[in-house]
PDB file of N, CA and C in Angstrom:
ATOM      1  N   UNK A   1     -10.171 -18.254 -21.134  1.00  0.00           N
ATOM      2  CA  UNK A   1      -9.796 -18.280 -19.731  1.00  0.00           C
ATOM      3  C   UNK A   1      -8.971 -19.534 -19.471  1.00  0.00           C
ATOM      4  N   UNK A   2      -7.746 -19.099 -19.197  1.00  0.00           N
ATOM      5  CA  UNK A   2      -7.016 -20.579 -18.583  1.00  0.00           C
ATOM      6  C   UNK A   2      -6.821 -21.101 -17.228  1.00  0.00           C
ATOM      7  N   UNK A   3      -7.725 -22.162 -16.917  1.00  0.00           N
ATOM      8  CA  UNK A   3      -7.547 -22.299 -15.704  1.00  0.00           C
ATOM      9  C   UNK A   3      -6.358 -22.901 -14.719  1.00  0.00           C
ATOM     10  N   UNK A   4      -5.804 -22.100 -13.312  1.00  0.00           N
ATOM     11  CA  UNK A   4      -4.883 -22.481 -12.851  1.00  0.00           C
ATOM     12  C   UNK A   4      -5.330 -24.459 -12.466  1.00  0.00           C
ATOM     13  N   UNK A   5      -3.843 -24.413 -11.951  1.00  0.00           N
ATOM     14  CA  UNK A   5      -4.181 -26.703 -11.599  1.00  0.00           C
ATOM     15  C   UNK A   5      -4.503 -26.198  -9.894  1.00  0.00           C
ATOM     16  N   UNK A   6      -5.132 -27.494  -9.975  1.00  0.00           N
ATOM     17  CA  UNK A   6      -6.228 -27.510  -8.617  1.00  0.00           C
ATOM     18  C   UNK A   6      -5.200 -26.882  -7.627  1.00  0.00           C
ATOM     19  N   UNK A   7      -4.319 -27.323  -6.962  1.00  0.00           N
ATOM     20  CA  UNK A   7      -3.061 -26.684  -5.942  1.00  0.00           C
ATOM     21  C   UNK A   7      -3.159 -25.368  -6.194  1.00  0.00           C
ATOM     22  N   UNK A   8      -2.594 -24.589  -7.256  1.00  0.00           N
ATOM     23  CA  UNK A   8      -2.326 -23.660  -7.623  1.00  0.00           C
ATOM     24  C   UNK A   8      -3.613 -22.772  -7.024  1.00  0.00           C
ATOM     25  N   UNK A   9      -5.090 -23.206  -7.606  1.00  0.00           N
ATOM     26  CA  UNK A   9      -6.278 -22.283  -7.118  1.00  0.00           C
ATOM     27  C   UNK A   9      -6.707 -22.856  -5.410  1.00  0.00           C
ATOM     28  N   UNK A  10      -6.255 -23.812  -5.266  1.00  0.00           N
ATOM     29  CA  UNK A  10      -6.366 -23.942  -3.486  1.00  0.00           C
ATOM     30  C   UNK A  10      -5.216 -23.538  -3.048  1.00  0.00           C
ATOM     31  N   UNK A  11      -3.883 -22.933  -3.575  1.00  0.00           N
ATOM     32  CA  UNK A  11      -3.229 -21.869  -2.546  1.00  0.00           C
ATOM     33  C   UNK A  11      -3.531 -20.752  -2.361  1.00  0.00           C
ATOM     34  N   UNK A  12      -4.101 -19.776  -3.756  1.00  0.00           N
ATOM     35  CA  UNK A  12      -5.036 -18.754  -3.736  1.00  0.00           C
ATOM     36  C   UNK A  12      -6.159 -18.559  -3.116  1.00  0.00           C
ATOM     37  N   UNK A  13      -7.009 -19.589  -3.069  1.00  0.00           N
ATOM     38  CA  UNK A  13      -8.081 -19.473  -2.587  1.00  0.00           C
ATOM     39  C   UNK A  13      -7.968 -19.389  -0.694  1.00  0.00           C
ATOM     40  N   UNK A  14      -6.550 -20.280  -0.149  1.00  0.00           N
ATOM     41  CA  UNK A  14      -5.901 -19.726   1.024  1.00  0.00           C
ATOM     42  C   UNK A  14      -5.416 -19.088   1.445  1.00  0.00           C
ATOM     43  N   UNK A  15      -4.816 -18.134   0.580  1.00  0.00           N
ATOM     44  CA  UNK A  15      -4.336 -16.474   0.485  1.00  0.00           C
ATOM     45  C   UNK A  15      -5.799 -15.873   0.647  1.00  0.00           C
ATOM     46  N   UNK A  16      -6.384 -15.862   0.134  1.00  0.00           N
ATOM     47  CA  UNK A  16      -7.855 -15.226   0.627  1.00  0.00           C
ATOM     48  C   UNK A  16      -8.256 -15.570   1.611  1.00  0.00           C
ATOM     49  N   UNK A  17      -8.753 -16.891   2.696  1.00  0.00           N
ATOM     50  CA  UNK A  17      -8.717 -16.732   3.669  1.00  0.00           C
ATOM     51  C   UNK A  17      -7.902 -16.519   4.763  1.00  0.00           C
ATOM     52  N   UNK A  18      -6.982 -16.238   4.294  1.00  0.00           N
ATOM     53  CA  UNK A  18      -5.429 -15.974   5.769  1.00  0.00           C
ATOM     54  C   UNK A  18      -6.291 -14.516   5.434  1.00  0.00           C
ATOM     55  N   UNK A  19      -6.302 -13.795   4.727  1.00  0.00           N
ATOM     56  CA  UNK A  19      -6.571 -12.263   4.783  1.00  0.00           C
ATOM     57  C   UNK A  19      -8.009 -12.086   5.290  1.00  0.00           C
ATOM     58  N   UNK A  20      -8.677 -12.801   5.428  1.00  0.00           N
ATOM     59  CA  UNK A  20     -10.134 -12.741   6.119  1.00  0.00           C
ATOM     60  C   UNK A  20      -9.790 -12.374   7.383  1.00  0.00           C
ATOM     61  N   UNK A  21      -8.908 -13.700   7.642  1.00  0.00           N
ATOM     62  CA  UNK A  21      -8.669 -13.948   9.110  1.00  0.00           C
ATOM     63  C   UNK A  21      -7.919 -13.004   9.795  1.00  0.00           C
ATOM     64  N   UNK A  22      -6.690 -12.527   8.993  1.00  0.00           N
ATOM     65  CA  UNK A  22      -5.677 -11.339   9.588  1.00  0.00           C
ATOM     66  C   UNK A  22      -6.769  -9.765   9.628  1.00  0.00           C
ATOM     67  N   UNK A  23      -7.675  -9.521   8.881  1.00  0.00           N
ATOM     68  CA  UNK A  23      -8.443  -8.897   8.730  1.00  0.00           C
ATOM     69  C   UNK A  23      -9.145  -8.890  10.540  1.00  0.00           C
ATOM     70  N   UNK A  24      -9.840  -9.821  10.499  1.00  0.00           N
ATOM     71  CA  UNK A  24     -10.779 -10.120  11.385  1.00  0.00           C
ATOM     72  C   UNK A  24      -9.985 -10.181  12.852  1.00  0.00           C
ATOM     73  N   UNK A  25      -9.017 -10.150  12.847  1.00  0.00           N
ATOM     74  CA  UNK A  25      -8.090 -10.362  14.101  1.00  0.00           C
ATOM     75  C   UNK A  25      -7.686  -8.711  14.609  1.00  0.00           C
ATOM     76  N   UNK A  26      -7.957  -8.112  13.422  1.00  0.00           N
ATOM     77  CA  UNK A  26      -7.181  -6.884  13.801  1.00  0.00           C
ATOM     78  C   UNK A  26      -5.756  -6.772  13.421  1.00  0.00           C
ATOM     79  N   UNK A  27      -5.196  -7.892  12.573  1.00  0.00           N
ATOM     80  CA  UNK A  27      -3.877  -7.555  12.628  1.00  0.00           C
ATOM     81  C   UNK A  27      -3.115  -7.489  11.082  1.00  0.00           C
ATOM     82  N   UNK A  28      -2.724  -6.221  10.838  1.00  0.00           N
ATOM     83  CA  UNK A  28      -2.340  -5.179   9.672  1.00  0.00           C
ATOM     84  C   UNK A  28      -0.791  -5.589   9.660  1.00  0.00           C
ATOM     85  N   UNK A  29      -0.069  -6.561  10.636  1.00  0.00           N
ATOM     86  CA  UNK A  29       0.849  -6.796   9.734  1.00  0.00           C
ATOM     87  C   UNK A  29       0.863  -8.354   8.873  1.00  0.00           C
ATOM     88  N   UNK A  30       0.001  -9.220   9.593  1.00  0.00           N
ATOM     89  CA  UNK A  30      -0.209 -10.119   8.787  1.00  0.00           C
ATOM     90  C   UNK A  30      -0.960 -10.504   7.490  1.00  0.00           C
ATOM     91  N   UNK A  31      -2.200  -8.840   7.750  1.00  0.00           N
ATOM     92  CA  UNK A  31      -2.680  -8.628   6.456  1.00  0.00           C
ATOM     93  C   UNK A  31      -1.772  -8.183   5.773  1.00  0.00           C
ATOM     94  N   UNK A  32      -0.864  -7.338   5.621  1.00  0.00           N
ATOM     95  CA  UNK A  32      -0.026  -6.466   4.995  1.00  0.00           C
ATOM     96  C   UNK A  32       0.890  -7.473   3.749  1.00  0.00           C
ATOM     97  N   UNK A  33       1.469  -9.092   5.090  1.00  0.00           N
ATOM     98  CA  UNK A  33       2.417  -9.581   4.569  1.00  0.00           C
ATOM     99  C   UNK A  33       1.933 -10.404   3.467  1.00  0.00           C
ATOM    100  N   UNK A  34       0.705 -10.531   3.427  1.00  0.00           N
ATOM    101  CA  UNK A  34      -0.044 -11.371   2.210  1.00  0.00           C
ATOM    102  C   UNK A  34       0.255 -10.816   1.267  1.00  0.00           C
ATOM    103  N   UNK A  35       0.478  -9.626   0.742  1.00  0.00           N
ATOM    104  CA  UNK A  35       0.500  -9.017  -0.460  1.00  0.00           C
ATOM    105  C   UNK A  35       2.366  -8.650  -0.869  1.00  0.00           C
ATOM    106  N   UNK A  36       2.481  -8.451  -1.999  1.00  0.00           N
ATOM    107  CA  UNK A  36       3.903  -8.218  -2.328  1.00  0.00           C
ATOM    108  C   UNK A  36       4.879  -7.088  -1.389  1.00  0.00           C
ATOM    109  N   UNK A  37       5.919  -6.865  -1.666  1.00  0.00           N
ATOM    110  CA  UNK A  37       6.467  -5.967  -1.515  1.00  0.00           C
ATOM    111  C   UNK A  37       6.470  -4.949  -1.933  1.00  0.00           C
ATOM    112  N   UNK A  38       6.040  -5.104  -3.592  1.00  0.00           N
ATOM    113  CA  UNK A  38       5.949  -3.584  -4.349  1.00  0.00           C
ATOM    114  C   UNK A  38       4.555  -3.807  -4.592  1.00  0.00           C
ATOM    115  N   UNK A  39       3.470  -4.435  -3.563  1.00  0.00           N
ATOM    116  CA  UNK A  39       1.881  -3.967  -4.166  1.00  0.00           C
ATOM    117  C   UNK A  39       1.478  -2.950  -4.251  1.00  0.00           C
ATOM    118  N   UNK A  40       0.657  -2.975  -5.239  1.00  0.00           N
ATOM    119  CA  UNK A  40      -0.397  -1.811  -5.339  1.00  0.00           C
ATOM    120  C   UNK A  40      -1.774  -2.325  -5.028  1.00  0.00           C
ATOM    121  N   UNK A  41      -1.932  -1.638  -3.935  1.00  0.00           N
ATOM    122  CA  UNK A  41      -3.412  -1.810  -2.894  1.00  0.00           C
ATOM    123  C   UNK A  41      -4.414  -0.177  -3.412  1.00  0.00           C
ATOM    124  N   UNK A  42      -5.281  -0.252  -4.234  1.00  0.00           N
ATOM    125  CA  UNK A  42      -6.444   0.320  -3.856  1.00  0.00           C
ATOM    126  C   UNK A  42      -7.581  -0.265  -3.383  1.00  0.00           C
ATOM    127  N   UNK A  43      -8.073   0.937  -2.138  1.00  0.00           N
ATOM    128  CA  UNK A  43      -8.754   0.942  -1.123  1.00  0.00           C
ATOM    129  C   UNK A  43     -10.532   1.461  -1.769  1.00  0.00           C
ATOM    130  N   UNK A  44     -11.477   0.857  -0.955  1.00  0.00           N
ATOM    131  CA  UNK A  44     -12.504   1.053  -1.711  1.00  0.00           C
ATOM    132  C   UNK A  44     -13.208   2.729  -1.890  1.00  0.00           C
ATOM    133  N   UNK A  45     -11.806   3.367  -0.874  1.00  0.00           N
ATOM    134  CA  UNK A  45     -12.596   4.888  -1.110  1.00  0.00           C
ATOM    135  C   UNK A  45     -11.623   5.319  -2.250  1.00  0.00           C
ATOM    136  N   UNK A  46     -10.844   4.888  -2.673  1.00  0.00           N
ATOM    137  CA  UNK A  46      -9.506   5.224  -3.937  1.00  0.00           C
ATOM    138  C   UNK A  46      -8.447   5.423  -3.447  1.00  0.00           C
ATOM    139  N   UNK A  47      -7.833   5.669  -2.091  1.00  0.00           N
ATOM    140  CA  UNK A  47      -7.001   5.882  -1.205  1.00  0.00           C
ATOM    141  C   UNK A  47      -5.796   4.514  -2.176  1.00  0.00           C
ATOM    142  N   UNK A  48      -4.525   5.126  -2.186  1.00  0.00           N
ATOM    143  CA  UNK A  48      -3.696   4.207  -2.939  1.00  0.00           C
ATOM    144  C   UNK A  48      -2.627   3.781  -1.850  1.00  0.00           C
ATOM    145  N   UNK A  49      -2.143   2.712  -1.630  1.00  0.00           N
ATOM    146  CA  UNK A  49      -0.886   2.047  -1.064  1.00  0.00           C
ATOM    147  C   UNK A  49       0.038   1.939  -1.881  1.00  0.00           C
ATOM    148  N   UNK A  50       0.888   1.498  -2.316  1.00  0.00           N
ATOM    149  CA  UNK A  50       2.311   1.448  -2.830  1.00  0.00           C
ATOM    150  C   UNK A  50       2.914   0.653  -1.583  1.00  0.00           C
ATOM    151  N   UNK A  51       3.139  -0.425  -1.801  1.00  0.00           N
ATOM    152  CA  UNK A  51       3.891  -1.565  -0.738  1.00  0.00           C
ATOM    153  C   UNK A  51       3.539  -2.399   0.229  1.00  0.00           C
ATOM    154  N   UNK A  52       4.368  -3.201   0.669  1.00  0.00           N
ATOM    155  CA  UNK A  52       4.139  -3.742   1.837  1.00  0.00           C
ATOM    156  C   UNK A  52       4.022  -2.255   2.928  1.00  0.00           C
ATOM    157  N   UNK A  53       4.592  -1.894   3.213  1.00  0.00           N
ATOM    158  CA  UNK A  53       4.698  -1.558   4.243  1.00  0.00           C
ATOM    159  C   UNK A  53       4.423  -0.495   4.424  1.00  0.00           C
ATOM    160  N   UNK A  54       3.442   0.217   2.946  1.00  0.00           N
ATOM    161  CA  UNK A  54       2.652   1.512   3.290  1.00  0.00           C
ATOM    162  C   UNK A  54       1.303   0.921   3.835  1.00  0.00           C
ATOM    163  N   UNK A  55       0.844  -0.130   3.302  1.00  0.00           N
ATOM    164  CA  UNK A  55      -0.550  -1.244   3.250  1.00  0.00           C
ATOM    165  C   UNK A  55      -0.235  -1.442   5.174  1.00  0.00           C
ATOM    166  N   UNK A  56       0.850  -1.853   5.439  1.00  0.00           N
ATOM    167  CA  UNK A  56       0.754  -2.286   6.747  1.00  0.00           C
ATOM    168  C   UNK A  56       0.294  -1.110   7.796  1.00  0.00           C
ATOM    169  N   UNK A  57       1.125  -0.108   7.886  1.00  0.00           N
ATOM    170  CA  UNK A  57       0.993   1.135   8.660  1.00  0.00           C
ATOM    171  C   UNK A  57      -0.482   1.798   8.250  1.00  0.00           C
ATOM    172  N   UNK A  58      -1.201   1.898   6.954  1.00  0.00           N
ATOM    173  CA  UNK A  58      -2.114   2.599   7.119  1.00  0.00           C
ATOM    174  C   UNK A  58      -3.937   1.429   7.388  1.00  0.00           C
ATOM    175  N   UNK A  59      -2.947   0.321   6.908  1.00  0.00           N
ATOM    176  CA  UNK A  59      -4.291  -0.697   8.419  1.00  0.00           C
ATOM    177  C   UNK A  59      -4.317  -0.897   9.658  1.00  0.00           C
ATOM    178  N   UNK A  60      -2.824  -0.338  10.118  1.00  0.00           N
ATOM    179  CA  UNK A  60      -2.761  -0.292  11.828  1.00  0.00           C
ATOM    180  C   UNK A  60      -3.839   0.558  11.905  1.00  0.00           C
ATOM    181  N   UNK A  61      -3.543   1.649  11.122  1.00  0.00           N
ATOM    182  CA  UNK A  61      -4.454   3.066  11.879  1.00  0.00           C
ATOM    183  C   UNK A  61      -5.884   2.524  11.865  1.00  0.00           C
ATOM    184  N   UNK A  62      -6.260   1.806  10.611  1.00  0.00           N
ATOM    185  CA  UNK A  62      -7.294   1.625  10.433  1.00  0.00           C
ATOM    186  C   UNK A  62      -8.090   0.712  11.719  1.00  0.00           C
ATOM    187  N   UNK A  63      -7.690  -0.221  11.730  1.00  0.00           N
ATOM    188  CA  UNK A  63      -7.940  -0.996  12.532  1.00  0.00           C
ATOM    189  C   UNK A  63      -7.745  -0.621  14.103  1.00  0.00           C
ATOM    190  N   UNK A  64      -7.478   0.025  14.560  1.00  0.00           N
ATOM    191  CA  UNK A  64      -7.370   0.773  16.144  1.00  0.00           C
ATOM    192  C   UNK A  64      -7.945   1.673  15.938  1.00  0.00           C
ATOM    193  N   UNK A  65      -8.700   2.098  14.644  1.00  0.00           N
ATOM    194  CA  UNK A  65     -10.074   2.999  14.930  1.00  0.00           C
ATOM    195  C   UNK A  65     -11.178   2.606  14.049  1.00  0.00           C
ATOM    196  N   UNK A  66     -11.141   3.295  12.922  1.00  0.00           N
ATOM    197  CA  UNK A  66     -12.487   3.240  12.078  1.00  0.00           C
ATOM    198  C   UNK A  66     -13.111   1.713  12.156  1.00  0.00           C
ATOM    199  N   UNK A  67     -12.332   1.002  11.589  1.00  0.00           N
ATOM    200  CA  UNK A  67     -12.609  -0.377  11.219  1.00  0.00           C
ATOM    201  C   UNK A  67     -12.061  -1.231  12.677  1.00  0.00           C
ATOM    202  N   UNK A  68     -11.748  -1.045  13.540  1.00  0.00           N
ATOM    203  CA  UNK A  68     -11.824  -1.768  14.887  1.00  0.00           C
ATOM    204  C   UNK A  68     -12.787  -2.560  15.391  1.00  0.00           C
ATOM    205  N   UNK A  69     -12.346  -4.318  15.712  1.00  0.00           N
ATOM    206  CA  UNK A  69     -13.381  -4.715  15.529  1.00  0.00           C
ATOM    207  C   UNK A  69     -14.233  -5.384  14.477  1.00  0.00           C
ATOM    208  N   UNK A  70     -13.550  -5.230  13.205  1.00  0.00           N
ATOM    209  CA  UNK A  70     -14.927  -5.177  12.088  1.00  0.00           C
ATOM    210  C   UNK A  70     -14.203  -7.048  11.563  1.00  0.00           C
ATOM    211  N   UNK A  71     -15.444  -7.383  10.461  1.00  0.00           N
ATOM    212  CA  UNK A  71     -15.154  -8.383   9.906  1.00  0.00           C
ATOM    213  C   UNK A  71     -15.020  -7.911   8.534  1.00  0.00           C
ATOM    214  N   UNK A  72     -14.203  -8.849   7.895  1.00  0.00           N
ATOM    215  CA  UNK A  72     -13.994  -9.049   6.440  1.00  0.00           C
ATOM    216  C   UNK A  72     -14.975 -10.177   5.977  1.00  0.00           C
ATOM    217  N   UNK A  73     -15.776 -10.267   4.890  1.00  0.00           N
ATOM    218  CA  UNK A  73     -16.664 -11.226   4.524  1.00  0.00           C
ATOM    219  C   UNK A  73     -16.465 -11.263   2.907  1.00  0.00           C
ATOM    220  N   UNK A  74     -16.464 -12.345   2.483  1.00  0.00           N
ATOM    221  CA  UNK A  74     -16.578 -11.968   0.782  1.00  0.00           C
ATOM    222  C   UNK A  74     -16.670 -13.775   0.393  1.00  0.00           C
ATOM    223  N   UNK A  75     -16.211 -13.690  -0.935  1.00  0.00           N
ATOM    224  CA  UNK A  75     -15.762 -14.807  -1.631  1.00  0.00           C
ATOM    225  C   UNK A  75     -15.351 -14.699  -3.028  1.00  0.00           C
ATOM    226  N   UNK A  76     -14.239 -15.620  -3.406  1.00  0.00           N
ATOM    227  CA  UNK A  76     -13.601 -15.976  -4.396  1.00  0.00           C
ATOM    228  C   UNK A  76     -14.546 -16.441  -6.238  1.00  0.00           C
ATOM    229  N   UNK A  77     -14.440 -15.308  -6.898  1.00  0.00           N
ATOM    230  CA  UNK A  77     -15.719 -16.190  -7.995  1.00  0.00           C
ATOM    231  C   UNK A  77     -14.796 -16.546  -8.690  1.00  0.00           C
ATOM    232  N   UNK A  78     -13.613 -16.377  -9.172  1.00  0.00           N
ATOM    233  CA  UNK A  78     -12.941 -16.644 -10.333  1.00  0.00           C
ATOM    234  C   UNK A  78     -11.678 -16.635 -10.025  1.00  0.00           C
ATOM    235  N   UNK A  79     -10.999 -17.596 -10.494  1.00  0.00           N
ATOM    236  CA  UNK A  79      -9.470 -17.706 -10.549  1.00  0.00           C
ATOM    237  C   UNK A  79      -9.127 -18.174 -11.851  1.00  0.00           C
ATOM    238  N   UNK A  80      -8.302 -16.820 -12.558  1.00  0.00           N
ATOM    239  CA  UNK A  80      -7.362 -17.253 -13.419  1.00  0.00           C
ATOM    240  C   UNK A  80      -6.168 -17.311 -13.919  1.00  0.00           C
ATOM    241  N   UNK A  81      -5.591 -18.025 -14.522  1.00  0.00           N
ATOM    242  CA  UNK A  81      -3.570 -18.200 -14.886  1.00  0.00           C
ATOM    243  C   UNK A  81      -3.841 -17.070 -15.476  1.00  0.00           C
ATOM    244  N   UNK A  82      -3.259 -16.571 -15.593  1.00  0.00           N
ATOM    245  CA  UNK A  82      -2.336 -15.473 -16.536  1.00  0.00           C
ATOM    246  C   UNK A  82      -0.999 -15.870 -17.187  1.00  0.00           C
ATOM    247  N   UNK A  83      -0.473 -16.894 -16.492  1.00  0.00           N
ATOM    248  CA  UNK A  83       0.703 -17.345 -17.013  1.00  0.00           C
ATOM    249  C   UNK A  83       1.645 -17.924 -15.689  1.00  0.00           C
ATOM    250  N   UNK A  84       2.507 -18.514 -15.944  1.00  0.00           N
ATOM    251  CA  UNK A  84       3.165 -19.985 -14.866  1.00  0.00           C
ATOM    252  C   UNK A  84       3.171 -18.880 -13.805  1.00  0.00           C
ATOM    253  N   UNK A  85       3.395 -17.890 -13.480  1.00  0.00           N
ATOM    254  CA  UNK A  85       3.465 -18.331 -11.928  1.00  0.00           C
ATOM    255  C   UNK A  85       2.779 -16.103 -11.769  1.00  0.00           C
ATOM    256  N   UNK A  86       2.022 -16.618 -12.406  1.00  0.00           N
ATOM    257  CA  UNK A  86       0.591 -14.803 -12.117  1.00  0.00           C
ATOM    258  C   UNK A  86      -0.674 -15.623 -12.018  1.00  0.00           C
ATOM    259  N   UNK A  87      -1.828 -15.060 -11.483  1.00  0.00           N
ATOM    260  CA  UNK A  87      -3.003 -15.305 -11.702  1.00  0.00           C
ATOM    261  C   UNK A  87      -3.965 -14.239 -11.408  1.00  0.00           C
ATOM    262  N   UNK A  88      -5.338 -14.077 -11.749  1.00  0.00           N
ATOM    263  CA  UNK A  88      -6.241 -13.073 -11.579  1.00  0.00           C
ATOM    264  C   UNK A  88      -7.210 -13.431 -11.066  1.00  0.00           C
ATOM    265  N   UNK A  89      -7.879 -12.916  -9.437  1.00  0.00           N
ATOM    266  CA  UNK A  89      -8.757 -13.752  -8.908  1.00  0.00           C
ATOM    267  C   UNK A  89      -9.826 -12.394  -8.534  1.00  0.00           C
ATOM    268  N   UNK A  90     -11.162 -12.823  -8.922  1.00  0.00           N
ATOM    269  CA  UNK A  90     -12.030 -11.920  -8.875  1.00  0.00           C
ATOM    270  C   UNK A  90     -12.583 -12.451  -7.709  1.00  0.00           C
ATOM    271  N   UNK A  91     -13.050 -11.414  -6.878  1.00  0.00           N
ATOM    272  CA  UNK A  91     -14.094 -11.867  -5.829  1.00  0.00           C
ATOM    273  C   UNK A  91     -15.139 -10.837  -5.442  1.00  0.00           C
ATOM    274  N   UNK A  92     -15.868 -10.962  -4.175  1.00  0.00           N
ATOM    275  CA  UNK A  92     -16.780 -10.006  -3.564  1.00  0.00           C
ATOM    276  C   UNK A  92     -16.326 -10.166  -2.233  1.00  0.00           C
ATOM    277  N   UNK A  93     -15.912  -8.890  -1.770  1.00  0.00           N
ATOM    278  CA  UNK A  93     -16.529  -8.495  -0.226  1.00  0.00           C
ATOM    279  C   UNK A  93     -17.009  -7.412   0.169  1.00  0.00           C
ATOM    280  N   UNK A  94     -16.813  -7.467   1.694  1.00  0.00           N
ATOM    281  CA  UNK A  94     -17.929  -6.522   2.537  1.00  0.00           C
ATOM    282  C   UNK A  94     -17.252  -6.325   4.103  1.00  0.00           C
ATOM    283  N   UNK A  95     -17.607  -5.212   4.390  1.00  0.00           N
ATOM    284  CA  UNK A  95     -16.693  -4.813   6.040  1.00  0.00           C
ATOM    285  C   UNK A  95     -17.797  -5.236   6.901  1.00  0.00           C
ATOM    286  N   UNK A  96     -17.918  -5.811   7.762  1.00  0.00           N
ATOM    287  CA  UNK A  96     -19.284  -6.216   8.787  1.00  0.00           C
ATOM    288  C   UNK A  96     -18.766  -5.350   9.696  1.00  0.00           C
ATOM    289  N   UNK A  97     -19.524  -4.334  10.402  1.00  0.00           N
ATOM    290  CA  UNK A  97     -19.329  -3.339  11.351  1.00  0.00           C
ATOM    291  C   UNK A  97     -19.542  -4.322  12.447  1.00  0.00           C
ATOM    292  N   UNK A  98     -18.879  -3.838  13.970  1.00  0.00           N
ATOM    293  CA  UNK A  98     -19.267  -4.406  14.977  1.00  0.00           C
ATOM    294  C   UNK A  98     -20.905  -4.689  15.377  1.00  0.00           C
ATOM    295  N   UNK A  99     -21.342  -3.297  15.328  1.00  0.00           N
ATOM    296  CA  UNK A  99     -23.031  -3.109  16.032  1.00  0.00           C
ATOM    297  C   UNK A  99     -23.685  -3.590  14.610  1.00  0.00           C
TER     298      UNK A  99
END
């Protein structure tokens, strides 16, 4: 395992919380913009994204209904280089329903 330099895993580890937070706000385009342009987002029911801007439109929906309201909760266990400028960061989360 090679570990990224301290900066490197405290910008990641702030990419994870901007997405807590855009999460928790309700707002699907600032979650959206965290991730690449050509991401690939699977969803925890298998539901697949392909992009920015499929990821953005299908968390609007989300978020003005199902998940409206909800929190994002988790944390970061592992961050690793893959190489100068990739890394692989394992974590845990969880949707906190309103009620």
């Amino acid at each position: 395992m090679t570990t990224p330099s301290p900066a490197d895993e405290q910008s990641i580890r702030a990419i994870f919380e901007a997405l807590t937070a855009a999460w928790d706000r309700g707002d699907a385009r600032a979650y959206a913009a965290l991730f690449t342009e050509d991401s690939d987002y699977v969803a925890f029911d298998g539901t697949r994204l392909r992009g920015r801007v499929a990821n953005e439109e299908a968390h609007r929906v989300l978020f003005s209904s199902f998940l409206k309201d909800t929190r994002l909760v988790g944390e970061l266990d592992s961050v690793r280089a893959l190489g100068p400028d990739a890394a692989l960061a394992h974590g845990t989360g969880a949707v906190v329903m309103p009620w």
